[in-house]
N, C-alpha and C. Protein backbone atom coordinates (compact mmCIF):
# COMPACT_ATOMS: atom_id res chain seq x y z
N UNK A 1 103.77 44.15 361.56
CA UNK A 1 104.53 45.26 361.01
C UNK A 1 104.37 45.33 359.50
N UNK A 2 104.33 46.17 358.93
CA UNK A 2 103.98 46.76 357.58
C UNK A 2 105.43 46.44 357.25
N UNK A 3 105.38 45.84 355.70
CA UNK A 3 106.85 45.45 354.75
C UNK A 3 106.48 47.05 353.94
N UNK A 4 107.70 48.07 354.23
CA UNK A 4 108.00 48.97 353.21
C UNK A 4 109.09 49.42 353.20
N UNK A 5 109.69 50.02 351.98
CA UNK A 5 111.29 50.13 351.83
C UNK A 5 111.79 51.16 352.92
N UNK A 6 112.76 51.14 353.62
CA UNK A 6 113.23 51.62 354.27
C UNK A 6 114.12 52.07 354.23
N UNK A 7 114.99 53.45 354.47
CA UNK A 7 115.99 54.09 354.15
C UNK A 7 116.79 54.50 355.17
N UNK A 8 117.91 54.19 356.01
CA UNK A 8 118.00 54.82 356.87
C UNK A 8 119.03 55.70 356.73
N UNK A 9 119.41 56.66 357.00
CA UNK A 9 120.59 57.58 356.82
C UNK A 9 121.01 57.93 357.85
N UNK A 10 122.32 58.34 357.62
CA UNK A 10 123.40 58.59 358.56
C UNK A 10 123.24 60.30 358.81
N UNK A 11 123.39 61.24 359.87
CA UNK A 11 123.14 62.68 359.83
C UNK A 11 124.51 63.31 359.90
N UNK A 12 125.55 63.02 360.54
CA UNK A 12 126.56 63.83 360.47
C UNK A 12 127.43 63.66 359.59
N UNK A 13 128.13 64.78 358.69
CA UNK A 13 128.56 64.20 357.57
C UNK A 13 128.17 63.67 356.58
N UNK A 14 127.12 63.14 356.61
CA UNK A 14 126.05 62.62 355.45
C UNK A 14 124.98 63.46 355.08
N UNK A 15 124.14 63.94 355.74
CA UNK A 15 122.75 64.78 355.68
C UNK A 15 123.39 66.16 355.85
N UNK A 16 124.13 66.50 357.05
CA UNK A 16 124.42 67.94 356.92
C UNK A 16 125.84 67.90 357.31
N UNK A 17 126.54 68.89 357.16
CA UNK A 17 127.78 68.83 357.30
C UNK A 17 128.22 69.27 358.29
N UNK A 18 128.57 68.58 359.40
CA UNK A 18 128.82 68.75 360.69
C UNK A 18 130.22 69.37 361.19
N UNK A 19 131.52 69.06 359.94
CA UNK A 19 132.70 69.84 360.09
C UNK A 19 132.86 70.51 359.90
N UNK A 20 131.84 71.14 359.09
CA UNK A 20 131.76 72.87 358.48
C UNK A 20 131.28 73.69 359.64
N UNK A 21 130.46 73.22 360.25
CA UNK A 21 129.56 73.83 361.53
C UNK A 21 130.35 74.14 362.36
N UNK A 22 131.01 72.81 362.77
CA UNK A 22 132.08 72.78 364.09
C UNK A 22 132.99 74.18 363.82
N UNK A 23 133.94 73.72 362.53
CA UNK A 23 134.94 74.91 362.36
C UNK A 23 134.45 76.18 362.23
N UNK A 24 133.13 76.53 361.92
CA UNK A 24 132.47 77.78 361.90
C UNK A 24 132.72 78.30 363.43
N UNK A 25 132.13 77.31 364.42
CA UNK A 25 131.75 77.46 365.64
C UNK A 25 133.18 78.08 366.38
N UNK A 26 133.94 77.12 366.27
CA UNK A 26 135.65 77.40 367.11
C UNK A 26 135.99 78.68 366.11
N UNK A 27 136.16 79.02 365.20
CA UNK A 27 136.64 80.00 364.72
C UNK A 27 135.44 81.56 365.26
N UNK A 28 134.69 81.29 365.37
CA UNK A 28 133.70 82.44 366.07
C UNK A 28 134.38 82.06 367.37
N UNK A 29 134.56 81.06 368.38
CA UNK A 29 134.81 81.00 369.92
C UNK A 29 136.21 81.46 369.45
N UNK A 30 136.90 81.02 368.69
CA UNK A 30 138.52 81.90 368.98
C UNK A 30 138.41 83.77 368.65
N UNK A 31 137.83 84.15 367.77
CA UNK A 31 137.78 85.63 367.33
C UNK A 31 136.69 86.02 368.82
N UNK A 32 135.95 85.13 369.53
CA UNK A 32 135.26 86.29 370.45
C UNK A 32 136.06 86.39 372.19
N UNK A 33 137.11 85.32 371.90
CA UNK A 33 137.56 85.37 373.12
C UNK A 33 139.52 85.83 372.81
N UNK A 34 139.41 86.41 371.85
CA UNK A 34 140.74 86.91 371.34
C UNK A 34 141.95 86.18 371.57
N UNK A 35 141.90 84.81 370.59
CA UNK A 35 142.29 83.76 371.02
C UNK A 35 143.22 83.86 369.44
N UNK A 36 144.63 82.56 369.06
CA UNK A 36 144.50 82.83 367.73
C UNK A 36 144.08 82.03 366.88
N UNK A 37 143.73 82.86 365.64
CA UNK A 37 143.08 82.41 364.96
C UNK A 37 143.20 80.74 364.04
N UNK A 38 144.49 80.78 363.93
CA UNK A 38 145.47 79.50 363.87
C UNK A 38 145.52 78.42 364.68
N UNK A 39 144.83 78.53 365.76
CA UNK A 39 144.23 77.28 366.89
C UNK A 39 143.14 76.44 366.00
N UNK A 40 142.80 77.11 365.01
CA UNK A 40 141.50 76.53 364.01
C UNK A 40 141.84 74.82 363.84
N UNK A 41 143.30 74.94 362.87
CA UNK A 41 143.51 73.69 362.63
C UNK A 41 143.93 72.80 363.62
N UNK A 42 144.41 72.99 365.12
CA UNK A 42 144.81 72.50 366.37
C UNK A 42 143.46 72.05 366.44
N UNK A 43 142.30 72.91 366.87
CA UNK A 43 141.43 72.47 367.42
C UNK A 43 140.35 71.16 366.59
N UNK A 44 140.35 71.51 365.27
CA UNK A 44 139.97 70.63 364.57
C UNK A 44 139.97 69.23 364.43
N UNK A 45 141.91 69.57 364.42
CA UNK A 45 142.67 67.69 365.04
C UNK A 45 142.35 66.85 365.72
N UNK A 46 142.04 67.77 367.04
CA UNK A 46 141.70 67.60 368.52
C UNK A 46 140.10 66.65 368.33
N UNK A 47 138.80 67.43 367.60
CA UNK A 47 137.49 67.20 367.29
C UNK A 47 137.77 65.56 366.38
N UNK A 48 138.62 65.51 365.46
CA UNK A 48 138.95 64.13 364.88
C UNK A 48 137.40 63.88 364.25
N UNK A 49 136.50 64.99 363.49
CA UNK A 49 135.85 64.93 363.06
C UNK A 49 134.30 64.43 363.80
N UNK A 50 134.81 64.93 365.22
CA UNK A 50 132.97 64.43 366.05
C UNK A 50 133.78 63.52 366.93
N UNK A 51 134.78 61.99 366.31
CA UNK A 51 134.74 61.28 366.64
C UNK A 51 135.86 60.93 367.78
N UNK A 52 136.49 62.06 368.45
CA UNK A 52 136.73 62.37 369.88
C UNK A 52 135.74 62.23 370.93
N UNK A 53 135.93 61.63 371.97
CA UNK A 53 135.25 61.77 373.06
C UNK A 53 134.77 63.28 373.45
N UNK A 54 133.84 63.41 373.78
CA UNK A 54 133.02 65.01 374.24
C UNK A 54 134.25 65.31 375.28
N UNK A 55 134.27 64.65 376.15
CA UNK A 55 134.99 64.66 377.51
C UNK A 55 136.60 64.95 377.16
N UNK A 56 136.85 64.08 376.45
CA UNK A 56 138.52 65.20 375.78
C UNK A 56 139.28 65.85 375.21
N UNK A 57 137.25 66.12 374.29
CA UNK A 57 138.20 67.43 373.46
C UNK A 57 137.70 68.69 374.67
N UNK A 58 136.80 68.72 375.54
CA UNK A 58 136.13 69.68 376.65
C UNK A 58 138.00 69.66 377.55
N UNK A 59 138.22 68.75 377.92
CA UNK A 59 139.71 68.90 378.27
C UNK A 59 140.71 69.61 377.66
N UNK A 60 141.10 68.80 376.20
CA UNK A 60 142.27 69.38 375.74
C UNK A 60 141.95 71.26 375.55
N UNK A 61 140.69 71.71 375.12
CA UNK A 61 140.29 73.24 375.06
C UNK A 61 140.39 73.88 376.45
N UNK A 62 140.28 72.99 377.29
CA UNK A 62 140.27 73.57 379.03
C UNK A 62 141.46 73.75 379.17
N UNK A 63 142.35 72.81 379.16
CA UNK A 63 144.10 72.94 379.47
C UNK A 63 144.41 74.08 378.47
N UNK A 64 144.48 74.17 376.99
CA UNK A 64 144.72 74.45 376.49
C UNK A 64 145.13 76.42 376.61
N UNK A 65 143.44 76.35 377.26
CA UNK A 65 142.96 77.91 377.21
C UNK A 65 143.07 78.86 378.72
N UNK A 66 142.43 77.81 379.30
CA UNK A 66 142.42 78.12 380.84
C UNK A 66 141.53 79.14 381.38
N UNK A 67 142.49 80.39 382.32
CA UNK A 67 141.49 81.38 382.41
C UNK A 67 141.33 82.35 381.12
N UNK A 68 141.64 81.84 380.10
CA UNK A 68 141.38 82.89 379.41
C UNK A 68 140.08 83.21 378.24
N UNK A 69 139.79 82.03 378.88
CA UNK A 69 137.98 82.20 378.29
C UNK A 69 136.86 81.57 379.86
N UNK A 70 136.05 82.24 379.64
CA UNK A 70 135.01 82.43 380.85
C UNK A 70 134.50 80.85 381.32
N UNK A 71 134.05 80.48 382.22
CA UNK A 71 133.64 79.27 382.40
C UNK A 71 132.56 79.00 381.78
N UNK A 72 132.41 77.78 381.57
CA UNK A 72 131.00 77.69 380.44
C UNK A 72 131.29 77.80 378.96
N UNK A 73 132.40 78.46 378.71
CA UNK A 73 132.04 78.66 377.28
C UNK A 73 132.80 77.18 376.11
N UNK A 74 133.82 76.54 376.95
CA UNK A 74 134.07 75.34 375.97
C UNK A 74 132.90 74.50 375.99
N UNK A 75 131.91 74.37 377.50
CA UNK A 75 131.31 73.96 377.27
C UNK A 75 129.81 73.70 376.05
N UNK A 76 129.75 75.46 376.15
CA UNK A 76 128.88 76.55 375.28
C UNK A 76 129.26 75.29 373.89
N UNK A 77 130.50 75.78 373.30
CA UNK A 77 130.98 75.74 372.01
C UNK A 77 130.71 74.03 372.10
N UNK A 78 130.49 73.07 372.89
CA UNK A 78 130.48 71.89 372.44
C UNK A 78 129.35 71.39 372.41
N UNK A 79 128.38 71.64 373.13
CA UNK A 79 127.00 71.66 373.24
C UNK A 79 126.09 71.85 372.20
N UNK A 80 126.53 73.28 371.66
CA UNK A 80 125.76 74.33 370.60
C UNK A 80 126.17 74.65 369.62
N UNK A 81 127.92 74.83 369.36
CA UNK A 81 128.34 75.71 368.51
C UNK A 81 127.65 75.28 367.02
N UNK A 82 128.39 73.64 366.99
CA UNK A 82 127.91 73.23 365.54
C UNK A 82 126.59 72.54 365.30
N UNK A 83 125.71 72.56 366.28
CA UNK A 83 124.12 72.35 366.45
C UNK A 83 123.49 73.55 365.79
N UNK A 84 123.82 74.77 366.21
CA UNK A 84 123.61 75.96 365.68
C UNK A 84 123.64 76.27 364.60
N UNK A 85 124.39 75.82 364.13
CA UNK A 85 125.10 76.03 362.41
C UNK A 85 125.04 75.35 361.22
N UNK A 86 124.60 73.82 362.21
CA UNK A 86 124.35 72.83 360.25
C UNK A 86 123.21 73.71 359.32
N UNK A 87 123.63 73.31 358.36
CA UNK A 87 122.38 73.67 357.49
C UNK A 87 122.10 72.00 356.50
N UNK A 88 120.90 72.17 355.88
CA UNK A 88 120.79 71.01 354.86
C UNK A 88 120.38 71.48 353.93
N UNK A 89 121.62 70.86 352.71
CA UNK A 89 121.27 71.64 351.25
C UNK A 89 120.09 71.37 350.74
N UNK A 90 119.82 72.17 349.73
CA UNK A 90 118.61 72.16 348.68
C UNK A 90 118.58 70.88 347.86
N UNK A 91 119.89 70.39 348.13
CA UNK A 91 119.95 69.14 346.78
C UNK A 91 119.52 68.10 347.68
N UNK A 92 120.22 68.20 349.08
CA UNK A 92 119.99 66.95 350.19
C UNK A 92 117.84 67.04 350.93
N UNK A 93 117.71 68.17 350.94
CA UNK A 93 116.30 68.36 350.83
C UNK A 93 115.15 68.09 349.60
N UNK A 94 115.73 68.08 348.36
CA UNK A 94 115.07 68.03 347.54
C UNK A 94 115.03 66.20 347.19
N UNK A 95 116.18 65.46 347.34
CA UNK A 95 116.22 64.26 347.70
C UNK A 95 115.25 63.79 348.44
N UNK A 96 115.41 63.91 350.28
CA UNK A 96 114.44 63.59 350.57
C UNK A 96 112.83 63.10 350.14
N UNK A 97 112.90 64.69 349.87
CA UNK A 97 111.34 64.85 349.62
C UNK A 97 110.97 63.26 348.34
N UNK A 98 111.55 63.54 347.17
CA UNK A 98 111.47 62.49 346.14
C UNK A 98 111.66 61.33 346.67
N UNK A 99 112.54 60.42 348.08
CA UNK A 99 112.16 59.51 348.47
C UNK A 99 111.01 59.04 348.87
N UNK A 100 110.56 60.31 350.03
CA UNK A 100 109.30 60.06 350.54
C UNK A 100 107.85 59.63 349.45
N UNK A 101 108.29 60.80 348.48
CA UNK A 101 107.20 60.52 346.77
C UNK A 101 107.37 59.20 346.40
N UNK A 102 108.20 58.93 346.95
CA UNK A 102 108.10 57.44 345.99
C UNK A 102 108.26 56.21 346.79
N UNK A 103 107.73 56.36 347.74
CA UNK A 103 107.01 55.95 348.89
C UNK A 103 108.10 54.97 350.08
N UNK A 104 109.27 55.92 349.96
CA UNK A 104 110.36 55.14 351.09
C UNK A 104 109.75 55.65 352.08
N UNK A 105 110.36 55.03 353.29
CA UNK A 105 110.12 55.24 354.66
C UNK A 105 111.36 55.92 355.40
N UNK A 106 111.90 57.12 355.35
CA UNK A 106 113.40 57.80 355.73
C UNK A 106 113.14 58.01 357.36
N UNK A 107 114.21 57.48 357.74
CA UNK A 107 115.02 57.37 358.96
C UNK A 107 116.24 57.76 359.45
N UNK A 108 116.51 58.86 360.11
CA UNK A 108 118.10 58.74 360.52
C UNK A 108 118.36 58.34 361.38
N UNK A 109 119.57 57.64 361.55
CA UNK A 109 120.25 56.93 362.53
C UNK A 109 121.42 57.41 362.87
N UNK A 110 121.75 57.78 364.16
CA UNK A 110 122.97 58.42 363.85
C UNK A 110 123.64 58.24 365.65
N UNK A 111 125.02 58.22 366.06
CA UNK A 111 125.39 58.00 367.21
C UNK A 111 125.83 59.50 367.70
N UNK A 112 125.24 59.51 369.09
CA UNK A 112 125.69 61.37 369.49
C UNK A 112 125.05 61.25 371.11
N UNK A 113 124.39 62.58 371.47
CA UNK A 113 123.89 62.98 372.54
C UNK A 113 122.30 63.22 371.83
N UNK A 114 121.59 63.11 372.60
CA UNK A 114 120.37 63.53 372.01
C UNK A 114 119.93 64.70 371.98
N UNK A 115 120.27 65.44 372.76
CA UNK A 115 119.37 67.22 372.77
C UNK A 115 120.32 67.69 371.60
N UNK A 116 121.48 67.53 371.27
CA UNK A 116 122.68 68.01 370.61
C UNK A 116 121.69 67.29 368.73
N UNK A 117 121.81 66.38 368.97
CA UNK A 117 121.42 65.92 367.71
C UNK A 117 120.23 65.56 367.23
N UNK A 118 119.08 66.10 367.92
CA UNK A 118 117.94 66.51 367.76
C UNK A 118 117.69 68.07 367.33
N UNK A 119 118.50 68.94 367.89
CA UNK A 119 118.70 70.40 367.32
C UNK A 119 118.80 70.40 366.26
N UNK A 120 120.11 69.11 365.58
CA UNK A 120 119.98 69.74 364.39
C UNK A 120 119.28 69.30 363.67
N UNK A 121 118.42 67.91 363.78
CA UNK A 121 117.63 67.48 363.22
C UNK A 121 116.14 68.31 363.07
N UNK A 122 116.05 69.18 364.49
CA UNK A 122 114.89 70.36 364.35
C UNK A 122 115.10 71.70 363.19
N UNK A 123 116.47 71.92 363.69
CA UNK A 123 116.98 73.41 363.06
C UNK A 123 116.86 72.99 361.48
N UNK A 124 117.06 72.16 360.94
CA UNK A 124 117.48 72.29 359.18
C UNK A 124 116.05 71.60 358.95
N UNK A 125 115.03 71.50 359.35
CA UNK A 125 113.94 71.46 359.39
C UNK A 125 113.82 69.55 358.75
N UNK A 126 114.86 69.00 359.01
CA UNK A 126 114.67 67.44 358.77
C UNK A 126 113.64 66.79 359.63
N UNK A 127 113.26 67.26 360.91
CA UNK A 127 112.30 66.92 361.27
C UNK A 127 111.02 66.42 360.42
N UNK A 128 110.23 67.67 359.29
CA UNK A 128 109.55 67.59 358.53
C UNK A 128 109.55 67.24 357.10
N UNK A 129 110.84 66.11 357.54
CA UNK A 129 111.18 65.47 356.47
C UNK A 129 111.22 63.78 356.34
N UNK A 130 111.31 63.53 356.97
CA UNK A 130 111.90 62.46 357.99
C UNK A 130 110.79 61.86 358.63
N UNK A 131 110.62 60.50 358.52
CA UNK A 131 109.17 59.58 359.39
C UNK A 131 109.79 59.16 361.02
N UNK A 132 110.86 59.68 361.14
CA UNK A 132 111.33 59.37 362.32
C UNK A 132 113.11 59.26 362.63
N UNK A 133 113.76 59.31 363.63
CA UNK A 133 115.41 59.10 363.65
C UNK A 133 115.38 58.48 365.23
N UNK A 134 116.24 57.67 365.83
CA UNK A 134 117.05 57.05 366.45
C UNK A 134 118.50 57.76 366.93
N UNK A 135 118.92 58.35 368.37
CA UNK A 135 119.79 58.98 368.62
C UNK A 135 120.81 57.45 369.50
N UNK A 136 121.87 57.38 369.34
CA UNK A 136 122.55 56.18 370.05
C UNK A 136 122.46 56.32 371.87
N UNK A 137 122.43 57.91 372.16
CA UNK A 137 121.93 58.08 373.78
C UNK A 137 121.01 57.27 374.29
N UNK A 138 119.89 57.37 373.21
CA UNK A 138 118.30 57.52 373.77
C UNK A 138 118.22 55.74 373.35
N UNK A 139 118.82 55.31 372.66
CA UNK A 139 118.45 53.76 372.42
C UNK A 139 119.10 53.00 373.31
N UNK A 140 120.70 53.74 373.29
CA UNK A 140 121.52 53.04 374.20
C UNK A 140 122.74 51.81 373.81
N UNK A 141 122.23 51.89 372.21
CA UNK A 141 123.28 51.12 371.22
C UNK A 141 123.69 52.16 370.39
N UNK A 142 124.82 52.44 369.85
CA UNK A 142 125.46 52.57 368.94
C UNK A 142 126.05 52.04 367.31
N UNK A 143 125.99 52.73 366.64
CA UNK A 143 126.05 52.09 365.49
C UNK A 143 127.74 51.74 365.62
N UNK A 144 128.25 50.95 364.63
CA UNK A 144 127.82 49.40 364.16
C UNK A 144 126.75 48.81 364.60
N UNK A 145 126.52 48.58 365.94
CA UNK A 145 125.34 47.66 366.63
C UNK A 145 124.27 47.57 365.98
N UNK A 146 123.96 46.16 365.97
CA UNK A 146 123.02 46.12 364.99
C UNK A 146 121.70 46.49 365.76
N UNK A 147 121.40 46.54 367.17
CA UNK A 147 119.97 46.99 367.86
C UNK A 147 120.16 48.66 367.28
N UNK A 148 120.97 49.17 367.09
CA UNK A 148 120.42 50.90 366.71
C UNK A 148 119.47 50.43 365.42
N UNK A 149 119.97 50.09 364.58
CA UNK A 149 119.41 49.62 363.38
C UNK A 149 118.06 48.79 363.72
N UNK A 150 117.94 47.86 364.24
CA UNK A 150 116.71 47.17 364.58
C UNK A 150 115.59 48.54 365.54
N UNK A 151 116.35 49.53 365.91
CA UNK A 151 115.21 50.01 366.69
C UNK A 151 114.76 51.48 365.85
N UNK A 152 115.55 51.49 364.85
CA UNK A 152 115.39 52.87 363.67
C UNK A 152 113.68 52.18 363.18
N UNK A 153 113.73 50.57 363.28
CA UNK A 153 113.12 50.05 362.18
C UNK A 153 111.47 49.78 362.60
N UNK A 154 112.34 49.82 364.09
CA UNK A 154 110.68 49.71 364.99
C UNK A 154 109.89 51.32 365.20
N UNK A 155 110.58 52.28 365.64
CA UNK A 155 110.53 53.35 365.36
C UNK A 155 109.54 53.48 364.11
N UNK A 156 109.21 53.05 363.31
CA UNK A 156 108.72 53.56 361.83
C UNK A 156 107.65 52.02 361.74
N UNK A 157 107.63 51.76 362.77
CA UNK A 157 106.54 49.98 362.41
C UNK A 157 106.88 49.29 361.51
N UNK A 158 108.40 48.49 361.04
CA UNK A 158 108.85 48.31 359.72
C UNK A 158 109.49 47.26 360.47
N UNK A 159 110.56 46.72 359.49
CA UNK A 159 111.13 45.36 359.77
C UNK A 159 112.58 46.01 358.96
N UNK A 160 113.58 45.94 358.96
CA UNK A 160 114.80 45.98 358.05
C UNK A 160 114.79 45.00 357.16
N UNK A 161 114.13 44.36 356.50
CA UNK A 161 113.69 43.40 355.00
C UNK A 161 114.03 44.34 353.95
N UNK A 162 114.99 44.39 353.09
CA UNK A 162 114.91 44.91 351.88
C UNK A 162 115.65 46.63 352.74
N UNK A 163 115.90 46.71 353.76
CA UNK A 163 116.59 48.31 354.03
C UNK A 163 117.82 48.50 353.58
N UNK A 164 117.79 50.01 353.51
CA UNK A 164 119.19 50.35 353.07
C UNK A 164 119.59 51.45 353.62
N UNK A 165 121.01 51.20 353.96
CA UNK A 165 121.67 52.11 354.94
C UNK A 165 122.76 53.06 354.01
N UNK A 166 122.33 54.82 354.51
CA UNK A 166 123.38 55.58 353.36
C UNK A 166 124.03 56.30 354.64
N UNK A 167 125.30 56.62 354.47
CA UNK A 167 126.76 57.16 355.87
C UNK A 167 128.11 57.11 354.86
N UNK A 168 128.48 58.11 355.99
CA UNK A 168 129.50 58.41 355.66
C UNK A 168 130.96 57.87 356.22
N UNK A 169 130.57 57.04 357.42
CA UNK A 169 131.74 56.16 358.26
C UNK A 169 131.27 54.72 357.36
N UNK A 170 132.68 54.10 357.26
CA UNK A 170 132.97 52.71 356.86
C UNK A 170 132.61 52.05 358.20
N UNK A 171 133.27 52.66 359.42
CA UNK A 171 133.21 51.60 360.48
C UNK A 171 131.46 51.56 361.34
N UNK A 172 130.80 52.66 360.86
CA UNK A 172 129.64 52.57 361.63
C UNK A 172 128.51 52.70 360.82
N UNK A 173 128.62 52.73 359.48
CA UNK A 173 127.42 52.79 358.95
C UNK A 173 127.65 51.48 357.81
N UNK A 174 128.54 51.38 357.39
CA UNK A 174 129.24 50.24 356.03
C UNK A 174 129.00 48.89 356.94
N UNK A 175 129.51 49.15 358.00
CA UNK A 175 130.44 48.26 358.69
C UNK A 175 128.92 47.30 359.42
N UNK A 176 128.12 48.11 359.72
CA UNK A 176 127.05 47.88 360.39
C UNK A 176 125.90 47.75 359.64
N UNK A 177 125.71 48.52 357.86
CA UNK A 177 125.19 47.71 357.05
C UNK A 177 125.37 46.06 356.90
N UNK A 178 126.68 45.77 356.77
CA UNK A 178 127.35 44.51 356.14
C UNK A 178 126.63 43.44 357.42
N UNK A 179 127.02 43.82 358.48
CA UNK A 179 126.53 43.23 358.90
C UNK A 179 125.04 42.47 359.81
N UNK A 180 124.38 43.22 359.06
CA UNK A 180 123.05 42.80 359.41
C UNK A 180 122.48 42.06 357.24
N UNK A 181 123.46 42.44 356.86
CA UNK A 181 123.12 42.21 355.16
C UNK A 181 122.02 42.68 354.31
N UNK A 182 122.44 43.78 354.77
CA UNK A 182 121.65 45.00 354.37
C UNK A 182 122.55 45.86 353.10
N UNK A 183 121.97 46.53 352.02
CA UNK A 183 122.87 47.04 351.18
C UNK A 183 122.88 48.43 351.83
N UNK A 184 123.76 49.42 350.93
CA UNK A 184 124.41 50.35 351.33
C UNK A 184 125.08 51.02 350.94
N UNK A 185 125.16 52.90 350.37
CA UNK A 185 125.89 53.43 349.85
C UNK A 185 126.73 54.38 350.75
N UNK A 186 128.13 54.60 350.29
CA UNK A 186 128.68 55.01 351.13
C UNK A 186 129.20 56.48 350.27
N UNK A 187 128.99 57.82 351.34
CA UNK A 187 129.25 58.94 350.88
C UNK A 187 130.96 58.94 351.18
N UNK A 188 130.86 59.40 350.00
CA UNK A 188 132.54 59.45 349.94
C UNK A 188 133.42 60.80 350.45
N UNK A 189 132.48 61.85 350.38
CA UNK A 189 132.90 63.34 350.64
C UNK A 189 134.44 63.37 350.05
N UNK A 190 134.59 62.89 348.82
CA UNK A 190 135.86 63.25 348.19
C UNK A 190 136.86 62.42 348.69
N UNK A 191 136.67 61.20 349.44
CA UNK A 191 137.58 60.14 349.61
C UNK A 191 137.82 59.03 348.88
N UNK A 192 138.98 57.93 349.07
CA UNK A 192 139.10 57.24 348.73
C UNK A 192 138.67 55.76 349.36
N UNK A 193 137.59 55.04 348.95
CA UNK A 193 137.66 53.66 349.80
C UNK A 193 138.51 52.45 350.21
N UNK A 194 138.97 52.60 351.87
CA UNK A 194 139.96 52.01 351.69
C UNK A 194 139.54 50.73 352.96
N UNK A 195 137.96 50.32 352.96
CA UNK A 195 138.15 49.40 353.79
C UNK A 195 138.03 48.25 353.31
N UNK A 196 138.57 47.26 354.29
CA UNK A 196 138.84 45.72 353.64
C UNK A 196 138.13 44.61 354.16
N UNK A 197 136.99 44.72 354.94
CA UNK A 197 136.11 43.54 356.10
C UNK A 197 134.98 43.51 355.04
N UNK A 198 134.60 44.55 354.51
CA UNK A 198 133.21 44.63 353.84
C UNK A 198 133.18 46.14 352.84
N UNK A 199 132.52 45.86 351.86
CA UNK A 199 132.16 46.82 350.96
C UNK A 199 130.90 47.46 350.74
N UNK A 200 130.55 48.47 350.04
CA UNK A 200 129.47 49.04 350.76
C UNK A 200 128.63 48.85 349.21
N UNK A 201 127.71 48.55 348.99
CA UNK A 201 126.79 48.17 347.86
C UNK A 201 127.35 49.20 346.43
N UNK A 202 127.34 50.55 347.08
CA UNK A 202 127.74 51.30 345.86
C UNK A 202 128.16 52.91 346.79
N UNK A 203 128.93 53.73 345.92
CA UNK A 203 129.77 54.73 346.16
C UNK A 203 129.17 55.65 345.37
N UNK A 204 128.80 57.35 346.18
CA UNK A 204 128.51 58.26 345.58
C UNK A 204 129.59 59.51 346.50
N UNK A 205 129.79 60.89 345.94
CA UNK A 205 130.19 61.70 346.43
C UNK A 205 129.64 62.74 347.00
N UNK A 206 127.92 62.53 347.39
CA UNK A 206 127.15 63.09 348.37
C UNK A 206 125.65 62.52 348.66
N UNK A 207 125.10 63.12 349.17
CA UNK A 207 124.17 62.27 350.19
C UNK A 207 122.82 62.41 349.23
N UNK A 208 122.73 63.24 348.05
CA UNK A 208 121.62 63.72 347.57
C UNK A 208 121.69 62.56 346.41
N UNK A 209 123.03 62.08 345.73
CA UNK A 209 123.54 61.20 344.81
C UNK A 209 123.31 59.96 345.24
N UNK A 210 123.15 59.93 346.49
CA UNK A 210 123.16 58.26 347.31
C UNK A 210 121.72 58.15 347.45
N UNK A 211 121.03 59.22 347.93
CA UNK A 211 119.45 58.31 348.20
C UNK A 211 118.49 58.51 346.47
N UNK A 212 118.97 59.03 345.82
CA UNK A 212 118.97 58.61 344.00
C UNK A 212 118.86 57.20 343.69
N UNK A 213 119.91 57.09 343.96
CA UNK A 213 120.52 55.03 343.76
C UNK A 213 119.80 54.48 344.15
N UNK A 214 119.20 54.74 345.69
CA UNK A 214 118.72 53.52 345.90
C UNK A 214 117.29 53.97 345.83
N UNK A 215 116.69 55.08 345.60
CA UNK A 215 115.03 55.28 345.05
C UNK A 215 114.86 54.56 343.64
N UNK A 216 116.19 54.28 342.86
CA UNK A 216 116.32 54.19 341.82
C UNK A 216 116.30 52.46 341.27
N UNK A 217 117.01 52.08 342.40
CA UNK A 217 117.41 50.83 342.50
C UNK A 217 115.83 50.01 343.15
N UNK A 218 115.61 50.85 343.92
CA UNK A 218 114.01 49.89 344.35
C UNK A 218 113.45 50.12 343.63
N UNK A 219 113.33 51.00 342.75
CA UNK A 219 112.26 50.97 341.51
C UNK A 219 112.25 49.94 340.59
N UNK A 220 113.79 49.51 340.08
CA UNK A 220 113.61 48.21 339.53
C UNK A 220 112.70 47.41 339.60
């Protein structure tokens, strides 16, 4: 296996913004099924930011709604809505690219469904950005776990020697840096750090600011 720096990144919440999508999505499914509009922040709660089970937020919207939206369509909205809709900024694209220039090896790693999180990895055109990504379906580990990480690494003919992991969860990207002893910046999206098992190498307030650091930091 070839020794080269390795980058792996986190996609939801980190690369594109996946709560913006979602709430785009339910607020189009509430205005097309004349639902109210004020279910926005209910339903949001419910999503717990992705990190609800598929299976009960597809419930709590089923009970919730009933016959009054067509069959198929909570399904529709969980499948597609916010697959449909990420976008990836100019700043988070223009990043990239300058990693790749300066000869990282970018990877996303990220825990989901795979057709779901391959869309969006197709749609915002990260595909042609990107030497490769790891879906937690298709590997069958999940992050923390350190095999997602070991198989991001095989994926790309690399070793995790010298990698660095950038996310936006403490518990699955920090948490799962720390422990393989790997460094690691953690996107803050305007939060405060409040975990206490492990710390994350360094803190930025977006994803374009984080793979900077560490293009910056291997340059040393």
């Amino acid at each position: 296996m070839s020794d080269v720096p390795l980058l792996l990144i986190d996609l939801d919440n980190t690369l594109v913004d996946r709560d913006a999508a979602f709430r785009a999505a339910v607020a189009d499914f509430l205005a097309r099924h004349d639902l109210p509009a004020a279910d926005l922040a209910w339903a949001t709660a419910v999503d717990a930011g992705g990190y609800a089970a598929r299976q009960d937020v597809a419930a709590a919207l089923a009970g919730r709604y009933g016959d009054a939206v067509p069959p198929g369509a909570v399904h529709a909205l969980l499948d597609t809505g916010a697959a449909d809709r990420v976008v990836l900024a100019p700043s988070s694209r223009a990043a990239l690219a300058d990693a790749r220039a300066c000869g990282w090896t970018c990877v996303v790693v990220t825990n989901g469904r795979t057709v779901q999180q391959e869309t969006k990895i197709r749609r915002t055109g990260l595909d042609l950005l990107l030497h490769g990504w790891v879906v937690s379906e298709s590997v069958g580990h999940k992050k923390p776990e350190p095999e997602i990480f070991r198989a991001a690494a095989r994926a790309v003919g690399t070793t995790l020697s010298g990698a660095w992991v950038v996310g936006d969860s403490p518990a699955a990207d920090i948490a799962g840096a720390h422990a393989l002893g790997l460094r690691s910046v953690w996107v803050a999206n305007g939060r405060v750090w409040q975990g206490s098992s492990c710390r994350p190498t360094h803190v930025t307030d977006d994803v374009a600011a984080a793979i900077h650091h560490v293009v910056l930091a291997g340059s040393r």
